[in-house]
N, C-alpha and C. Protein backbone atom coordinates (compact mmCIF):
# COMPACT_ATOMS: atom_id res chain seq x y z
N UNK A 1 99.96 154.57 177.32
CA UNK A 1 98.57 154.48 177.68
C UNK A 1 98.42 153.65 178.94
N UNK A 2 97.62 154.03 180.09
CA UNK A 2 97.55 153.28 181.32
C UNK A 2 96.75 152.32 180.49
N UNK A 3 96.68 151.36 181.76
CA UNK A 3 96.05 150.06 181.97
C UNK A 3 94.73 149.87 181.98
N UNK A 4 94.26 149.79 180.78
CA UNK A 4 92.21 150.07 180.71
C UNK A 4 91.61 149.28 182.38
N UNK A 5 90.21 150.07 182.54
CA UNK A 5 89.93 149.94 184.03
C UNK A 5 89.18 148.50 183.53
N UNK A 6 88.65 147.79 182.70
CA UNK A 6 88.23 146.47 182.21
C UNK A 6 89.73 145.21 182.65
N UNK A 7 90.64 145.78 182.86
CA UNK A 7 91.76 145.16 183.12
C UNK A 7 92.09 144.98 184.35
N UNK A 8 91.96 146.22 184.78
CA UNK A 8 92.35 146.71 186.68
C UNK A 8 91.64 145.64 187.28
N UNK A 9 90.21 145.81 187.03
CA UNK A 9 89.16 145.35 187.83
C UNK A 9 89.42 143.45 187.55
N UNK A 10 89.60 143.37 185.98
CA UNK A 10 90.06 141.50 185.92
C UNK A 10 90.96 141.15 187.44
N UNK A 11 92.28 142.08 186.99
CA UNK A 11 93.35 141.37 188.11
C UNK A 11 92.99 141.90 189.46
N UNK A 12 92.09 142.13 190.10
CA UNK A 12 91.17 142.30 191.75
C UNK A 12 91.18 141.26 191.41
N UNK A 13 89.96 140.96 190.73
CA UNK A 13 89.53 139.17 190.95
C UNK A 13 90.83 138.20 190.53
N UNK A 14 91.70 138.23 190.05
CA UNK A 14 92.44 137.06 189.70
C UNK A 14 93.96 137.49 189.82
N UNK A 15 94.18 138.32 190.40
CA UNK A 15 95.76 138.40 190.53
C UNK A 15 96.70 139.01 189.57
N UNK A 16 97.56 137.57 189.73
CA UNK A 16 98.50 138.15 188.49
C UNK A 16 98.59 136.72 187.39
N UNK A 17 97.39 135.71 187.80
CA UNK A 17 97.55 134.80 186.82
C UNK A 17 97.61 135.59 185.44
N UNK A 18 97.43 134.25 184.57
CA UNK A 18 98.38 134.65 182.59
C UNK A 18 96.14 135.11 183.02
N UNK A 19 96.53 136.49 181.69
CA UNK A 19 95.08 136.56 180.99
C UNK A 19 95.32 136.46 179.55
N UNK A 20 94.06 136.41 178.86
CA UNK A 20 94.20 135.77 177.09
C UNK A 20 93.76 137.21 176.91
N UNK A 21 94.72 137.70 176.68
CA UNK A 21 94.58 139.36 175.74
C UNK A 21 94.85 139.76 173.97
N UNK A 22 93.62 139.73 173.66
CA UNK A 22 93.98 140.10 171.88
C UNK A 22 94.21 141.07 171.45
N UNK A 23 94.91 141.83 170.42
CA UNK A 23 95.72 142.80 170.21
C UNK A 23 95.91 143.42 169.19
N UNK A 24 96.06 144.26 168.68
CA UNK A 24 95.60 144.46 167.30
C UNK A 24 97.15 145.43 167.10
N UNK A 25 97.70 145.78 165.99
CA UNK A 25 98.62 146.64 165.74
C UNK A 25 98.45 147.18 164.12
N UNK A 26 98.73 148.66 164.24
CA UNK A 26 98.08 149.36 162.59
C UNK A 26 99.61 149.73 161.92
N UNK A 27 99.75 149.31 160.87
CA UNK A 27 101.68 149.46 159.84
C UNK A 27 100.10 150.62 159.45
N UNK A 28 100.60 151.87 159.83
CA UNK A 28 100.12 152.75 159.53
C UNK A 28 101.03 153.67 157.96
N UNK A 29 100.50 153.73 156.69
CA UNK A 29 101.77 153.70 156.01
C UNK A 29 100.86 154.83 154.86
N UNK A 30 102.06 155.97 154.58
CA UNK A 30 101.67 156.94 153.97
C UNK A 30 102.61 156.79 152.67
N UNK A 31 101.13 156.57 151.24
CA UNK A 31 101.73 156.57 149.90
C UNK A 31 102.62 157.77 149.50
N UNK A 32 102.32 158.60 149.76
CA UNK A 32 102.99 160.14 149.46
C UNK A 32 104.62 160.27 149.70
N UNK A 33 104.64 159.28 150.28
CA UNK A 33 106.04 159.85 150.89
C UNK A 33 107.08 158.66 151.47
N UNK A 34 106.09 157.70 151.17
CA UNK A 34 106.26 155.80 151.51
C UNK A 34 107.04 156.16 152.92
N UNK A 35 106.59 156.35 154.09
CA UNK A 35 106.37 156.55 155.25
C UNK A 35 105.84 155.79 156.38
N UNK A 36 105.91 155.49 156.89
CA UNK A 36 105.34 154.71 158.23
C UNK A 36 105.44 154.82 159.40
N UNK A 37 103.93 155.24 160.34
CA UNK A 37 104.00 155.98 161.54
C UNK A 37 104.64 154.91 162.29
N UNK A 38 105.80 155.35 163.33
CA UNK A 38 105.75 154.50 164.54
C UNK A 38 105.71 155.34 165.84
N UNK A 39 105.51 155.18 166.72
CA UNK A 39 105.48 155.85 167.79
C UNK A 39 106.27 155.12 169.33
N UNK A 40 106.40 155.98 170.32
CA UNK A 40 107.62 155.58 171.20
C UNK A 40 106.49 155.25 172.51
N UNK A 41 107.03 153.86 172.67
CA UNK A 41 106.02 153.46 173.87
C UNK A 41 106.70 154.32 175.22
N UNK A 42 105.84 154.36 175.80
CA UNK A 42 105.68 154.89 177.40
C UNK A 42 106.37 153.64 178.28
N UNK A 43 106.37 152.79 177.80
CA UNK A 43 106.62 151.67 178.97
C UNK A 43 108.46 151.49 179.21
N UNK A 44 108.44 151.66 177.87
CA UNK A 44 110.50 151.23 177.64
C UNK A 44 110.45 152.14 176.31
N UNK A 45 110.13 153.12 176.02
CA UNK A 45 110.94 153.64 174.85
C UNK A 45 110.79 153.57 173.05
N UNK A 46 110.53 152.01 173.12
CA UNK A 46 111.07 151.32 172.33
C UNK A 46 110.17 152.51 170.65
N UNK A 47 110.23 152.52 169.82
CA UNK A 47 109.52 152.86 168.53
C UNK A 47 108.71 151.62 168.26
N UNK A 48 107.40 151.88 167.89
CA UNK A 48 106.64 150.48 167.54
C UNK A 48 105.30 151.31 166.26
N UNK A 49 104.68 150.27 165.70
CA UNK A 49 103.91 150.70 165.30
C UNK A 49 102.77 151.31 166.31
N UNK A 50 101.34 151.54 165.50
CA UNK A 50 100.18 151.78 166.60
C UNK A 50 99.67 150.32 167.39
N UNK A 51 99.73 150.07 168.55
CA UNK A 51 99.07 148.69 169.05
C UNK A 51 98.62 148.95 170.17
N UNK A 52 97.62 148.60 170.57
CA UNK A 52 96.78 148.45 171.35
C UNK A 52 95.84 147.19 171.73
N UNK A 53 94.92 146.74 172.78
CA UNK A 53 94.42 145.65 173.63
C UNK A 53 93.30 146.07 173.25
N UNK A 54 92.53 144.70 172.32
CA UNK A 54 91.22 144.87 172.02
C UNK A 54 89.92 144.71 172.97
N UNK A 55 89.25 145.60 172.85
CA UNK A 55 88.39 146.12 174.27
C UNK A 55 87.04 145.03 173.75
N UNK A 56 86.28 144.91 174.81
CA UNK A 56 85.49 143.97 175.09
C UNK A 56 84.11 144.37 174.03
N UNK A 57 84.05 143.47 173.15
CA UNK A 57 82.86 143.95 171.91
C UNK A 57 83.77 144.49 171.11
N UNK A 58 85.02 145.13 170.67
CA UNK A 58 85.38 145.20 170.07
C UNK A 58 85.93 144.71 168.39
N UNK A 59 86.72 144.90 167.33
CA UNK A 59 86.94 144.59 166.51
C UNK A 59 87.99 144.47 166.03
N UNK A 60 89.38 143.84 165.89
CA UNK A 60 90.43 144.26 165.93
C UNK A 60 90.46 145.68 164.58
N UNK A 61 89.83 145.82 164.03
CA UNK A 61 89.58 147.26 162.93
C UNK A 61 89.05 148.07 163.86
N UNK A 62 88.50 147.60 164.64
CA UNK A 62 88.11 149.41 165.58
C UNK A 62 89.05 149.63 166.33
N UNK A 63 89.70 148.42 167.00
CA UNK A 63 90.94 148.62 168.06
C UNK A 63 91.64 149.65 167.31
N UNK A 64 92.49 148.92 165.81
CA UNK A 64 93.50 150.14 165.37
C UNK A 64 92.96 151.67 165.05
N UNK A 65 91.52 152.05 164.69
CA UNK A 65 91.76 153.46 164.94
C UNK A 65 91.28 153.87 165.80
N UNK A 66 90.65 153.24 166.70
CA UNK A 66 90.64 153.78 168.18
C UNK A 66 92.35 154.36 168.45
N UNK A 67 92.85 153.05 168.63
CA UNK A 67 94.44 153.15 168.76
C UNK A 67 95.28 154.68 168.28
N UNK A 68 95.23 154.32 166.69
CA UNK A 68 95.69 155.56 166.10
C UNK A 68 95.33 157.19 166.64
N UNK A 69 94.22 157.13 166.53
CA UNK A 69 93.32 158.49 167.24
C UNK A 69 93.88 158.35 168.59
N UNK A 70 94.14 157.58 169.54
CA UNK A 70 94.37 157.65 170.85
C UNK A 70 95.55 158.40 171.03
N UNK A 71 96.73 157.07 170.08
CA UNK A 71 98.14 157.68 170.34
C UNK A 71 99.23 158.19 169.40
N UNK A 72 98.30 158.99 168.29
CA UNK A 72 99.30 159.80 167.25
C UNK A 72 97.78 160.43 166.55
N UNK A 73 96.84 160.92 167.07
CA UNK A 73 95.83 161.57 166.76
C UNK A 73 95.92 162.00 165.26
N UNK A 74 96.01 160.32 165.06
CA UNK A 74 95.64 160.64 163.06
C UNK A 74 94.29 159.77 162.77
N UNK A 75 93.47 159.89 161.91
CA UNK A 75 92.85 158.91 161.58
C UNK A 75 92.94 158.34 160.05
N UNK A 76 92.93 157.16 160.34
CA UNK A 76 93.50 155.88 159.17
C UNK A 76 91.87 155.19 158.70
N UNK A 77 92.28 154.64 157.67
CA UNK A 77 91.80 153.77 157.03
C UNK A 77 92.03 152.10 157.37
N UNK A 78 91.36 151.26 157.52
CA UNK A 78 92.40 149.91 157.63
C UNK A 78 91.40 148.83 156.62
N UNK A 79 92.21 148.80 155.72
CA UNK A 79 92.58 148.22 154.24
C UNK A 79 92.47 146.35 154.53
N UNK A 80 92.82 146.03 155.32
CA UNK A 80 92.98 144.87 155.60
C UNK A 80 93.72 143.92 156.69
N UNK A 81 93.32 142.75 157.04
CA UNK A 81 94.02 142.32 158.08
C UNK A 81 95.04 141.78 157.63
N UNK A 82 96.05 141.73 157.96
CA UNK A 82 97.97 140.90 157.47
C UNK A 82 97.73 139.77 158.36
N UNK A 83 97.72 139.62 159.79
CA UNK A 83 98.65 138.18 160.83
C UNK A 83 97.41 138.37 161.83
N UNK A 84 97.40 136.97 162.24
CA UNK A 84 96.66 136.41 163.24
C UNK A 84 97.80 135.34 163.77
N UNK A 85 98.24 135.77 165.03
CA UNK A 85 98.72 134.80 165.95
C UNK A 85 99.03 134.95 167.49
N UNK A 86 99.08 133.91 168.08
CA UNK A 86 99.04 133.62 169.33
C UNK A 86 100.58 133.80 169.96
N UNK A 87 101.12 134.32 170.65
CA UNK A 87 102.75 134.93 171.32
C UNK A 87 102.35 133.79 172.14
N UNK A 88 103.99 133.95 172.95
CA UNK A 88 104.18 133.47 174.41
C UNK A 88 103.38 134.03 174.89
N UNK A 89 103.31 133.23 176.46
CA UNK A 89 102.73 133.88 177.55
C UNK A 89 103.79 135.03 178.23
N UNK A 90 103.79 136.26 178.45
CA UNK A 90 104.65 137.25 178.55
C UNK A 90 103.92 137.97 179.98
């Protein structure tokens, strides 16, 4: 997924200083078959769950099925929040 234009337009005004970006990620997980979507990022490859950058007014529960619908065009349920925490600066 490119770089939301709420982002583009931040780093005009500020560069490449650190920004405080919150984030949401969906363990998207199917009882039927005890399953769990992951999908292959665009950036490096890697398999990850659904995650995505929570948009301005947002919710981290709307982020993930925004997310989901965006990038494995399923739509989910989200049951509950698991982790709240703060990473390195990356």
């Amino acid at each position: 997924m490119p770089t939301p234009p709420y982002i583009r337009k931040l780093r005009e005004r500020i560069g490449s200083d650190y920004l405080w970006l919150s984030g949401a990620t969906a363990v998207v997980y199917r009882e039927q078959d005890s399953k769990v979507l992951l999908v292959r990022r665009s950036d490096n490859g890697a398999w990850t769950p659904i995650t995505g950058i929570v948009d301005p007014g947002e919710s981290p529960a709307l982020t993930c099925l925004r997310e989901a619908q965006e990038e494995a065009n399923v739509q989910i349920e989200v049951l509950e929040l698991a982790q709240v925490k703060a990473d390195p600066p990356m």
